[in-house]
PDB file of N, CA and C in Angstrom:
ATOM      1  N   UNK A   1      39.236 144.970-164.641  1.00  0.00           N
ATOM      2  CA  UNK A   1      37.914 144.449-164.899  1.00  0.00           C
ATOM      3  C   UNK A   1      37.409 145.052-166.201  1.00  0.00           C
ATOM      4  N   UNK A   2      36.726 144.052-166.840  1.00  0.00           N
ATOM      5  CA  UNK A   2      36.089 144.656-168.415  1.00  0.00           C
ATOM      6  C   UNK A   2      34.781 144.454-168.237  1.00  0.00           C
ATOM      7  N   UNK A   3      34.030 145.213-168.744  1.00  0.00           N
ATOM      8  CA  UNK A   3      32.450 144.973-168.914  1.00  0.00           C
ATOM      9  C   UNK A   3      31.957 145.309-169.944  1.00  0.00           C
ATOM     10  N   UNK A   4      31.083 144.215-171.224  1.00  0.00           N
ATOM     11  CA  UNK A   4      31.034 144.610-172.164  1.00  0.00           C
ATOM     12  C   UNK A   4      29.465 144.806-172.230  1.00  0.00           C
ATOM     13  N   UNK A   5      28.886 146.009-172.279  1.00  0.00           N
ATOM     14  CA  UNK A   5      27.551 146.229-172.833  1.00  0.00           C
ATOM     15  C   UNK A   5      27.393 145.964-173.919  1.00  0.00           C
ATOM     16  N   UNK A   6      25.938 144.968-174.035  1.00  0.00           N
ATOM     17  CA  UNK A   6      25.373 144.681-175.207  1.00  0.00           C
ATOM     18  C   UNK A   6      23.701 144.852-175.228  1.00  0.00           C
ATOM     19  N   UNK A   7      22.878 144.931-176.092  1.00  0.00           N
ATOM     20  CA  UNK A   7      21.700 145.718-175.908  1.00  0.00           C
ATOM     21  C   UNK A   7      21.341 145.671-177.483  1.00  0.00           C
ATOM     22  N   UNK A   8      19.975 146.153-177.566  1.00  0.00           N
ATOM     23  CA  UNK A   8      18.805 146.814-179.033  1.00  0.00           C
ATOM     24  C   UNK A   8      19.720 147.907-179.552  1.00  0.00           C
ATOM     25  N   UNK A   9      19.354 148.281-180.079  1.00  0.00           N
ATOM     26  CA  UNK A   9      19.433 150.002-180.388  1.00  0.00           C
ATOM     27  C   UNK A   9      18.702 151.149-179.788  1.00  0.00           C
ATOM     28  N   UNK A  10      19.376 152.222-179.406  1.00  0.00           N
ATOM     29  CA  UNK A  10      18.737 153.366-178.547  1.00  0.00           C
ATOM     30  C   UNK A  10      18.056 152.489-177.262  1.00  0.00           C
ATOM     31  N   UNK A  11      18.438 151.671-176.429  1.00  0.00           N
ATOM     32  CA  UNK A  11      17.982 151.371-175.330  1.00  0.00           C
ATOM     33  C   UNK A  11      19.192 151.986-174.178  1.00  0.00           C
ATOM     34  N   UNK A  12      19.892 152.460-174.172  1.00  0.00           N
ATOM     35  CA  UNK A  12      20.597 153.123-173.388  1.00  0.00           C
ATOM     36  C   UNK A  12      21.942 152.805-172.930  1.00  0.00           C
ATOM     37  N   UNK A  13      22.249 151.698-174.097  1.00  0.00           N
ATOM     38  CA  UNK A  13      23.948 151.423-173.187  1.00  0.00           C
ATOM     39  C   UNK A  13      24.952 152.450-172.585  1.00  0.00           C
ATOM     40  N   UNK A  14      25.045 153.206-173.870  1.00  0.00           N
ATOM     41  CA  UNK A  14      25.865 154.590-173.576  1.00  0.00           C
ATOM     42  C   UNK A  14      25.636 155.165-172.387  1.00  0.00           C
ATOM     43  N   UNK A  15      24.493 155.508-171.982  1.00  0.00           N
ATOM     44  CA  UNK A  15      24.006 156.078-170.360  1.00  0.00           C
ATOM     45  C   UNK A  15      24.687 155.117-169.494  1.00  0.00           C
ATOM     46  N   UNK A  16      23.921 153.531-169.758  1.00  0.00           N
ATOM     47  CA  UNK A  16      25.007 153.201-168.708  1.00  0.00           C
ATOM     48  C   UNK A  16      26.186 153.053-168.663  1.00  0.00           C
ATOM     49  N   UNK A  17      26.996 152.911-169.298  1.00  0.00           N
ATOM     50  CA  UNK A  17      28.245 153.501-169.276  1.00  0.00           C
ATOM     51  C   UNK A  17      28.707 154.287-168.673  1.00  0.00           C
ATOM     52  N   UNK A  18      27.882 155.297-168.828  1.00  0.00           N
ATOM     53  CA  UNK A  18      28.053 156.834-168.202  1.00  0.00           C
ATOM     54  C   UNK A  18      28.198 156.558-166.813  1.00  0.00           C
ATOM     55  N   UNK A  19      27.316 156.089-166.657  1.00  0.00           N
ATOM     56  CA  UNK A  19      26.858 155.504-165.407  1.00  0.00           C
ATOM     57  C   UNK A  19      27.454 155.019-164.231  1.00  0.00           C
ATOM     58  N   UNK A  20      28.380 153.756-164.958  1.00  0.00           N
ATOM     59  CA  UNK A  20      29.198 153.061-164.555  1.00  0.00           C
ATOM     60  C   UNK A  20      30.909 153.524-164.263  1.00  0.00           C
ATOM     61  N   UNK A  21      30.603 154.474-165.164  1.00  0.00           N
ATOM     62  CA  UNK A  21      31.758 155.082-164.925  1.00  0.00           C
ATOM     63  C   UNK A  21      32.181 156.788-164.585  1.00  0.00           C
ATOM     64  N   UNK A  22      30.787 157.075-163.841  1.00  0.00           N
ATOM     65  CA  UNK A  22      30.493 158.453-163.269  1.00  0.00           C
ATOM     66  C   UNK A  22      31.278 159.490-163.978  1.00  0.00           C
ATOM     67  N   UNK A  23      30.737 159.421-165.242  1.00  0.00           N
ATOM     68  CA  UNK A  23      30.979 160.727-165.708  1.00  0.00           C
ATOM     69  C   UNK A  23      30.713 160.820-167.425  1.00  0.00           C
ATOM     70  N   UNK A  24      30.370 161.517-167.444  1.00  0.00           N
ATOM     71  CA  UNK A  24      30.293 161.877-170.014  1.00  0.00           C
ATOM     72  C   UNK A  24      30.783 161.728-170.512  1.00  0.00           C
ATOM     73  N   UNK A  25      31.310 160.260-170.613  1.00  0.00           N
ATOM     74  CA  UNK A  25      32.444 159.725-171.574  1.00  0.00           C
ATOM     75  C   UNK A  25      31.935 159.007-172.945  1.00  0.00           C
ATOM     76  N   UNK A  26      30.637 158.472-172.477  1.00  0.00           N
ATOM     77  CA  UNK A  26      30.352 157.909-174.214  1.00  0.00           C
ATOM     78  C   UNK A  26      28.828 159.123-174.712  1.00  0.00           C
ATOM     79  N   UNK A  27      28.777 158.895-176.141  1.00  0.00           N
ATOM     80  CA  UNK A  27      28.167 160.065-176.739  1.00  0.00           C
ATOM     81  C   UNK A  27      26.844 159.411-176.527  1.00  0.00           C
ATOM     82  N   UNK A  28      25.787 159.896-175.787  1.00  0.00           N
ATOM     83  CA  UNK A  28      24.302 159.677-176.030  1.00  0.00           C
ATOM     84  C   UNK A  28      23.571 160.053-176.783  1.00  0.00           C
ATOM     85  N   UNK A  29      23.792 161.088-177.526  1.00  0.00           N
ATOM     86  CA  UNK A  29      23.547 162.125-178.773  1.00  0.00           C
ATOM     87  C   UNK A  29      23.440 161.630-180.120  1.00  0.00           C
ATOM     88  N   UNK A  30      24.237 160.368-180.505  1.00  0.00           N
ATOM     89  CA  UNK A  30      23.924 159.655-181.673  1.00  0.00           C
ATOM     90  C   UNK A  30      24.149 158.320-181.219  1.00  0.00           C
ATOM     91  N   UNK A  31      23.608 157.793-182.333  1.00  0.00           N
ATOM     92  CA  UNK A  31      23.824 156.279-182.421  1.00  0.00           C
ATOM     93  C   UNK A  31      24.849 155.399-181.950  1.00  0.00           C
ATOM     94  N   UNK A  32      25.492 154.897-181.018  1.00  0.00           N
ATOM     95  CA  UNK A  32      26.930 153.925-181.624  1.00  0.00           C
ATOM     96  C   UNK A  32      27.287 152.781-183.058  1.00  0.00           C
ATOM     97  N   UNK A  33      27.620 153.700-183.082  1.00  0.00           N
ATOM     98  CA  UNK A  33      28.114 152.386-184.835  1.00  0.00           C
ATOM     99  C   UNK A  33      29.533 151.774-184.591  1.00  0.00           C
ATOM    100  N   UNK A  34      30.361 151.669-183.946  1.00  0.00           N
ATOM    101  CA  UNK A  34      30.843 150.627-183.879  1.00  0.00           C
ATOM    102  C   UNK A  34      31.514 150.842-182.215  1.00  0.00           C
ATOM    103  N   UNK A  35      32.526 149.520-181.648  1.00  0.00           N
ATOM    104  CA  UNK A  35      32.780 149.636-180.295  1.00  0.00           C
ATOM    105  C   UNK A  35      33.342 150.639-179.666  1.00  0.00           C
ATOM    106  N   UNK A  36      33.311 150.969-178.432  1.00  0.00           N
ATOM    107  CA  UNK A  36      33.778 152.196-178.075  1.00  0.00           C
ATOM    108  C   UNK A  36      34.423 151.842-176.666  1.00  0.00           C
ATOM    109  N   UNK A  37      35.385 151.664-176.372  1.00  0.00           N
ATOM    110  CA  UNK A  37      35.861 150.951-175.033  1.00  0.00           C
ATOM    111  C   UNK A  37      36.008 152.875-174.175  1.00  0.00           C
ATOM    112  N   UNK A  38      36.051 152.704-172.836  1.00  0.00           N
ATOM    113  CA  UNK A  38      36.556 153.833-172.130  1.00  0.00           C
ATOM    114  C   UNK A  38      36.801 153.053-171.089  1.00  0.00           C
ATOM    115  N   UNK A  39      37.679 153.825-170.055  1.00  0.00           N
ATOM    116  CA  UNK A  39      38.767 153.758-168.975  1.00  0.00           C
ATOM    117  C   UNK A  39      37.980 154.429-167.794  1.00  0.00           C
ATOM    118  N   UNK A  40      37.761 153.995-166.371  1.00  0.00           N
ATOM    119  CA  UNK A  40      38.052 155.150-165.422  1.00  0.00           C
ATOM    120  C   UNK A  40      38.351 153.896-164.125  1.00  0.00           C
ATOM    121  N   UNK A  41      38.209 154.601-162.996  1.00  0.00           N
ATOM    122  CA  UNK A  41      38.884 153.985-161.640  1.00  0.00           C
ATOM    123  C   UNK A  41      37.364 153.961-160.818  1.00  0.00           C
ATOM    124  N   UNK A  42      37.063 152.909-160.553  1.00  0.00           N
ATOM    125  CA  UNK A  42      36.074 152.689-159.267  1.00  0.00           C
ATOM    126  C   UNK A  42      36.616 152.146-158.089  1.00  0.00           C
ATOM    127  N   UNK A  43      36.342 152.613-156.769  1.00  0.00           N
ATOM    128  CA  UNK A  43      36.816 152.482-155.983  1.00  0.00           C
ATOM    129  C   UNK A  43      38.596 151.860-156.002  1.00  0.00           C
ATOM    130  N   UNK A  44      39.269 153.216-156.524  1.00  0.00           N
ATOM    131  CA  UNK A  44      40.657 152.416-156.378  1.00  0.00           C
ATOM    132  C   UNK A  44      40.797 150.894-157.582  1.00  0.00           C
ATOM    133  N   UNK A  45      39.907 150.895-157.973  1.00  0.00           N
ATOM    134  CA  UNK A  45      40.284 149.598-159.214  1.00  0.00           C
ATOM    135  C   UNK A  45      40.154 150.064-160.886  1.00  0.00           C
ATOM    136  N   UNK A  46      41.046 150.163-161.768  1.00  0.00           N
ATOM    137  CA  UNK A  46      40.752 150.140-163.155  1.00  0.00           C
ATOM    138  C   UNK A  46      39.704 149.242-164.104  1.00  0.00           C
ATOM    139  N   UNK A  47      38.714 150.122-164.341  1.00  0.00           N
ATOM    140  CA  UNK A  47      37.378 149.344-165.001  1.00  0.00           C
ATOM    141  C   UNK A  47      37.304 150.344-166.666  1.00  0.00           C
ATOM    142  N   UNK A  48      37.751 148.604-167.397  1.00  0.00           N
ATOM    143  CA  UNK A  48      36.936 149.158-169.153  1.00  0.00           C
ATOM    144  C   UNK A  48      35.653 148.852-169.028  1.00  0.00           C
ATOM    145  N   UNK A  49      34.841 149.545-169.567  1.00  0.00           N
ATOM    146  CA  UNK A  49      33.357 149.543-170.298  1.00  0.00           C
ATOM    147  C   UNK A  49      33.851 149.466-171.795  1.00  0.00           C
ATOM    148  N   UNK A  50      33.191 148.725-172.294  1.00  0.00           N
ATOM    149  CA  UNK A  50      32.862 148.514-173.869  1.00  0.00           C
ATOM    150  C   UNK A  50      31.602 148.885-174.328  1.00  0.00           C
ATOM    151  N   UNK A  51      31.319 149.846-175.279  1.00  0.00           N
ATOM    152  CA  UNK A  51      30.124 150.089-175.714  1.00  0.00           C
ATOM    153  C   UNK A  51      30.040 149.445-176.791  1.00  0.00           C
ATOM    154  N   UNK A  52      28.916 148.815-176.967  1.00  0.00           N
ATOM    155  CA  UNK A  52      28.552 147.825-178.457  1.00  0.00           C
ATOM    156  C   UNK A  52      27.620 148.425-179.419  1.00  0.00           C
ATOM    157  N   UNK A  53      27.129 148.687-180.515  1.00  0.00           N
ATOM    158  CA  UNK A  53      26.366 149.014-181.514  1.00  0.00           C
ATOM    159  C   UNK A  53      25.389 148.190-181.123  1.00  0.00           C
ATOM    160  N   UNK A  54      23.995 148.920-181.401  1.00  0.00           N
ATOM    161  CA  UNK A  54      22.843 148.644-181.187  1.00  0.00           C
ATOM    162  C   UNK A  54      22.537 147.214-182.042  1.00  0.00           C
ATOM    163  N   UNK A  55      23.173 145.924-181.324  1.00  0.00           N
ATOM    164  CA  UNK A  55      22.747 144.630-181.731  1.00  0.00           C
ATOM    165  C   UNK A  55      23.025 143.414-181.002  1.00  0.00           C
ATOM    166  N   UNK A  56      22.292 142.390-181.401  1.00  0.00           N
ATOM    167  CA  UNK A  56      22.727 141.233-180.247  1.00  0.00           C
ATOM    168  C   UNK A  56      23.180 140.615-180.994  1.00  0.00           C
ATOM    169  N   UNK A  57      24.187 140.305-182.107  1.00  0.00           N
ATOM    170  CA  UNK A  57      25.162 139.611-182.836  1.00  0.00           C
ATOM    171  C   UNK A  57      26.838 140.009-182.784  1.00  0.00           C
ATOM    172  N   UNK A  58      26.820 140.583-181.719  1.00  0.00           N
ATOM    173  CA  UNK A  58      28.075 141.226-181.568  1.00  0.00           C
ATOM    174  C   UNK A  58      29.009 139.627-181.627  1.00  0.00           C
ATOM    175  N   UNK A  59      30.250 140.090-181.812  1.00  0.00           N
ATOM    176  CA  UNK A  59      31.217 138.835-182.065  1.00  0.00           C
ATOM    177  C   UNK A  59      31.499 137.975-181.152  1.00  0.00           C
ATOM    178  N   UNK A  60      31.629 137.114-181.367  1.00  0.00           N
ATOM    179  CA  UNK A  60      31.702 136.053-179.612  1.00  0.00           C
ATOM    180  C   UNK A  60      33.206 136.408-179.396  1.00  0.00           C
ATOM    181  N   UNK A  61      34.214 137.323-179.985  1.00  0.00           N
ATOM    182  CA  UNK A  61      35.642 137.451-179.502  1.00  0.00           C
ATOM    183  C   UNK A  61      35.020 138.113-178.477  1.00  0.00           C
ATOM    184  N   UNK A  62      34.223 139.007-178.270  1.00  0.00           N
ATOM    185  CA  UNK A  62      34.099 140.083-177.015  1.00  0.00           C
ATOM    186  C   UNK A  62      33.889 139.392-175.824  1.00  0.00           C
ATOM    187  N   UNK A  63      32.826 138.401-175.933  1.00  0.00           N
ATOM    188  CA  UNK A  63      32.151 137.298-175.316  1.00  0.00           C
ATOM    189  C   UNK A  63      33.884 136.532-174.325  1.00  0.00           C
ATOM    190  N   UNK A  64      34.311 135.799-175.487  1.00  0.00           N
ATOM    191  CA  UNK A  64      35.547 135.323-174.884  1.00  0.00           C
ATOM    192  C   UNK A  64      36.487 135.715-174.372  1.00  0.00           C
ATOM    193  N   UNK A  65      36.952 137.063-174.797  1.00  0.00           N
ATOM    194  CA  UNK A  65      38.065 137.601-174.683  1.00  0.00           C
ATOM    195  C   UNK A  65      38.190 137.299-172.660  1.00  0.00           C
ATOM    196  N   UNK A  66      39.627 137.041-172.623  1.00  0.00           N
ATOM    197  CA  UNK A  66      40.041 136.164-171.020  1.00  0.00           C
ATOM    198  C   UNK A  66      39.364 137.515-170.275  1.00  0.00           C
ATOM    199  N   UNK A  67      39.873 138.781-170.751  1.00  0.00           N
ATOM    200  CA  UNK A  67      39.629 140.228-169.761  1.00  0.00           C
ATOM    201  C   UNK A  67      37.826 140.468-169.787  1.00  0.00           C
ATOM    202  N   UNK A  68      37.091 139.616-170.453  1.00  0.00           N
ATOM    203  CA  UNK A  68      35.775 140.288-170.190  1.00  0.00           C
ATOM    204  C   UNK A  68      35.263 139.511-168.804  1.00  0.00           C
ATOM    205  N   UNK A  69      34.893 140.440-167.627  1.00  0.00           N
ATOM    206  CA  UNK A  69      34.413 140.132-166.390  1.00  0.00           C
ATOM    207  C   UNK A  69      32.776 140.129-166.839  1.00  0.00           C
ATOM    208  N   UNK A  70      32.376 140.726-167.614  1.00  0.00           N
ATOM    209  CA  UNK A  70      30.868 141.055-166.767  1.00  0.00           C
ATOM    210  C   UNK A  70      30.233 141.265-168.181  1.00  0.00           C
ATOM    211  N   UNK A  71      29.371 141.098-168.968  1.00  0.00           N
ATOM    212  CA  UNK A  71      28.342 141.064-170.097  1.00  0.00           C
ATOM    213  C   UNK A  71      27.212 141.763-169.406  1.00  0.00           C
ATOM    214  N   UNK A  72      27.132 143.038-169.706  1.00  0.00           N
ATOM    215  CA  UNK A  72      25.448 143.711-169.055  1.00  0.00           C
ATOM    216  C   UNK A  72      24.648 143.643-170.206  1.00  0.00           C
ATOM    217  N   UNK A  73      23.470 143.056-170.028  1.00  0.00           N
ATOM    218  CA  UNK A  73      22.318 143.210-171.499  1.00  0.00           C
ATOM    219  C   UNK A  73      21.555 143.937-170.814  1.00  0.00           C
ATOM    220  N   UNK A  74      21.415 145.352-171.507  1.00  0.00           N
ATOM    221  CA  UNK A  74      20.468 146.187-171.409  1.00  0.00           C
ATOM    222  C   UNK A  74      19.570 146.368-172.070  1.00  0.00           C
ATOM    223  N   UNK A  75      18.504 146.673-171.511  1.00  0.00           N
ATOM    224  CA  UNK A  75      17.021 146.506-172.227  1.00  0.00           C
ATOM    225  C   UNK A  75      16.206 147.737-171.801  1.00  0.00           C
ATOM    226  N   UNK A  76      15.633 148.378-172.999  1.00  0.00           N
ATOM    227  CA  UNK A  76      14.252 149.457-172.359  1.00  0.00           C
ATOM    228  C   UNK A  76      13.268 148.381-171.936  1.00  0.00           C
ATOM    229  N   UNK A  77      12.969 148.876-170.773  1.00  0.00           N
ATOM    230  CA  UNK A  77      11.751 148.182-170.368  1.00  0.00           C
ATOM    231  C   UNK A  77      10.262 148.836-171.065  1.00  0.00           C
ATOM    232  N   UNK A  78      10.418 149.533-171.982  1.00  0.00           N
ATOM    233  CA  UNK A  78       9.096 150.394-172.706  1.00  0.00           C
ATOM    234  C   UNK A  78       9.062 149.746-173.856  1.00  0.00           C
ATOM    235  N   UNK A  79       9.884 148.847-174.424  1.00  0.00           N
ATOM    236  CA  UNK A  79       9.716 148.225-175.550  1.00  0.00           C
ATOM    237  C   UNK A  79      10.137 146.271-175.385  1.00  0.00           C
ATOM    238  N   UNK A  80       9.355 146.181-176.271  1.00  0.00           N
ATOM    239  CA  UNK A  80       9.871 144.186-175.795  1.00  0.00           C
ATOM    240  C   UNK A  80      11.229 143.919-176.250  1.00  0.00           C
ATOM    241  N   UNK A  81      11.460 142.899-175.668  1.00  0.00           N
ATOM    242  CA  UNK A  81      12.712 142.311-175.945  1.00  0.00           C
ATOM    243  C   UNK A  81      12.006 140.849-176.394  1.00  0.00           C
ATOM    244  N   UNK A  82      12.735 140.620-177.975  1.00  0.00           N
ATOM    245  CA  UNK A  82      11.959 139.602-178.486  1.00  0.00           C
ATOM    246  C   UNK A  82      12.222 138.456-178.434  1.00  0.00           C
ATOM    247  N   UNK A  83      12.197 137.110-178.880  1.00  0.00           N
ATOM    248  CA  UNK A  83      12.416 136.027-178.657  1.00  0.00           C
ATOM    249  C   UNK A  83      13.535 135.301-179.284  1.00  0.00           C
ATOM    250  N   UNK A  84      13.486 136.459-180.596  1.00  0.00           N
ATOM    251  CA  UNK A  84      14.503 135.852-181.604  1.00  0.00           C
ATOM    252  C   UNK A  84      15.788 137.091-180.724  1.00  0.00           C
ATOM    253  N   UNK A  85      15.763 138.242-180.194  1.00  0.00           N
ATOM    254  CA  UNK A  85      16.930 138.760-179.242  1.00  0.00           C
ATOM    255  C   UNK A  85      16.873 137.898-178.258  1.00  0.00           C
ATOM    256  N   UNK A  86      16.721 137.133-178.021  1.00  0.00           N
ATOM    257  CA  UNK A  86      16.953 136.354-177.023  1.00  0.00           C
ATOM    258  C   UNK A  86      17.413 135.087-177.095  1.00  0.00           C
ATOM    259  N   UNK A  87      17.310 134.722-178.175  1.00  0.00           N
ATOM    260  CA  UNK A  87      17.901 133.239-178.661  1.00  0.00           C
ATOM    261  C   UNK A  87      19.214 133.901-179.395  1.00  0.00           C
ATOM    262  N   UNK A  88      19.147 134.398-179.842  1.00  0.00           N
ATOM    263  CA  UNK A  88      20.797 135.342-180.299  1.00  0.00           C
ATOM    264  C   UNK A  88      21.760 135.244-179.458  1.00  0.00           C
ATOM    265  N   UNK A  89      21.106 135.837-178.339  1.00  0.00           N
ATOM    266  CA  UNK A  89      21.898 136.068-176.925  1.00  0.00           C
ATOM    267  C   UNK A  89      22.594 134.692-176.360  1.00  0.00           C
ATOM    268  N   UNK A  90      21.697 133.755-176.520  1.00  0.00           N
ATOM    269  CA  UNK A  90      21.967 133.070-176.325  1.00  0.00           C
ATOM    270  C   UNK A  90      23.079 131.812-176.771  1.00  0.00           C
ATOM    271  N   UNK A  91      23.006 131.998-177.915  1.00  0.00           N
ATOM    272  CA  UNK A  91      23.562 131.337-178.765  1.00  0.00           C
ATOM    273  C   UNK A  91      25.329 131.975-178.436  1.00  0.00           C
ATOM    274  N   UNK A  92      25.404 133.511-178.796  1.00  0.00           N
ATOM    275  CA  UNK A  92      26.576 133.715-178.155  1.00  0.00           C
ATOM    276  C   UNK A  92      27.299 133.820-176.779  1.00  0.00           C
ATOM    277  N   UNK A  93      26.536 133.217-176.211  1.00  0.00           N
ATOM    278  CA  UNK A  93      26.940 133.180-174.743  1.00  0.00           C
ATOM    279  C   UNK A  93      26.969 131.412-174.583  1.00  0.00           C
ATOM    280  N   UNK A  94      26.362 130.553-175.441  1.00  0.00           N
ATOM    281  CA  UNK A  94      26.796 129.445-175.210  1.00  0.00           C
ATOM    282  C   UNK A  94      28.314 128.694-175.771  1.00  0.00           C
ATOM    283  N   UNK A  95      28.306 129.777-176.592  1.00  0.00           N
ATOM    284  CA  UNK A  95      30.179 129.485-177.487  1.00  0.00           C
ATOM    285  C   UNK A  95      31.320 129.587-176.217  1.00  0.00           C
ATOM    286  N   UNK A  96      30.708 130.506-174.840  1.00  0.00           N
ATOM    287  CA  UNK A  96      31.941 131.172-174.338  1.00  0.00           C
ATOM    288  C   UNK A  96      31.605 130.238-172.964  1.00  0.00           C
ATOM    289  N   UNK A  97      32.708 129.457-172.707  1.00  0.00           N
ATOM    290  CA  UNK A  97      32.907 128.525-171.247  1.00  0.00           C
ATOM    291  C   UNK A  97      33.019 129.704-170.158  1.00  0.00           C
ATOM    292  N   UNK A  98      32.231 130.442-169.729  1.00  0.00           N
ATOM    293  CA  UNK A  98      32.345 131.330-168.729  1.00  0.00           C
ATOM    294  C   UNK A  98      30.771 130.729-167.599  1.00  0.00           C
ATOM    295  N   UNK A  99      30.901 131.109-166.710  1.00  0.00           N
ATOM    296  CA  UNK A  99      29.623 130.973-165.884  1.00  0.00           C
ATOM    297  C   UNK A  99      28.739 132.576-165.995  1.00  0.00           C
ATOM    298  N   UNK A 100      27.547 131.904-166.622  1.00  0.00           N
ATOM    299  CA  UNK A 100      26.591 133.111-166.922  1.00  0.00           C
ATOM    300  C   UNK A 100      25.394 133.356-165.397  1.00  0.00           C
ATOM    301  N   UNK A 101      25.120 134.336-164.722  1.00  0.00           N
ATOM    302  CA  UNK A 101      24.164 134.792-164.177  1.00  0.00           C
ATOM    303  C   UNK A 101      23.423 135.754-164.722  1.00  0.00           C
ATOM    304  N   UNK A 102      21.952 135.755-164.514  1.00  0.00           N
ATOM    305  CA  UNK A 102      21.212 136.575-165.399  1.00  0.00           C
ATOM    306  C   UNK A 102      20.661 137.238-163.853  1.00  0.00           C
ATOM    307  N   UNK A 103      20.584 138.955-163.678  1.00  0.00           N
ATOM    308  CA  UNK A 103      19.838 139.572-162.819  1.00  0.00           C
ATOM    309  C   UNK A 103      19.071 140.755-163.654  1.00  0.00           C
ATOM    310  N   UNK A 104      18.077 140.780-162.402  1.00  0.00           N
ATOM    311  CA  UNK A 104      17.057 141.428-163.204  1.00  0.00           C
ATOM    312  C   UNK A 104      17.193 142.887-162.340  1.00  0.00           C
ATOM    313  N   UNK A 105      17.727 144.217-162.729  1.00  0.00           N
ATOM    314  CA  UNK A 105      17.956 145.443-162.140  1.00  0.00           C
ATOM    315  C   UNK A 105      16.965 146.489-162.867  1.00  0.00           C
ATOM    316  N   UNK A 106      15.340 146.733-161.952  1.00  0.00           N
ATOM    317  CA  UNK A 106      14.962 147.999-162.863  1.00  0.00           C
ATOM    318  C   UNK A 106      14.886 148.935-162.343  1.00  0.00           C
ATOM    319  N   UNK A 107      15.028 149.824-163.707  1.00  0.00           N
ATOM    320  CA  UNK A 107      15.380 151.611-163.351  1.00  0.00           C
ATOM    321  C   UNK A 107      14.526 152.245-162.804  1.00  0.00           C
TER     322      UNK A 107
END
């Protein structure tokens, strides 16, 4: 399973990451400037996380690629998420023939 986080800048992908993969594997300490894939095992199954640089123009290869299961858009809920990030989003998620669900999970 692949899951590619995509998100603003400094809204927290890296944490979740962390998160997702119970334990301090991506750096929260600076910025991400470019992708950062990591490895671990959830319940008995092999799961990549992809960390993305703080933008919603990331490449639609990530989008397509056959191994991406799951697109998380993370958002601070302390700052807006704007209209034009949201038509971005959109735009690259309409290139990719996958079935999109949008849930709403707050922290």
């Amino acid at each position: 399973m692949r899951i590619v986080l995509v998100g603003g800048r400094r809204t927290g992908k890296s944490s979740c990451g962390n998160t997702i993969l119970s334990r301090e594997c991506f750096d929260t300490d600076s910025q991400t400037t470019s992708c950062t894939e990591k490895r671990g095992k959830i319940s008995s199954k092999m799961v990549t996380v992809l960390d993305t640089p703080g933008c919603f123009s990331v490449t639609s290869d990530l989008f397509m690629a056959p191994s991406s299961c799951a697109i998380l858009l993370v958002v601070n809920m302390s700052s807006s998420f704007k209209d034009t990030h949201r038509e971005d989003l959109e735009k690259q998620l309409e290139s990719s023939e996958k079935t999109i669900s949008f849930f709403d999970i707050p922290a």
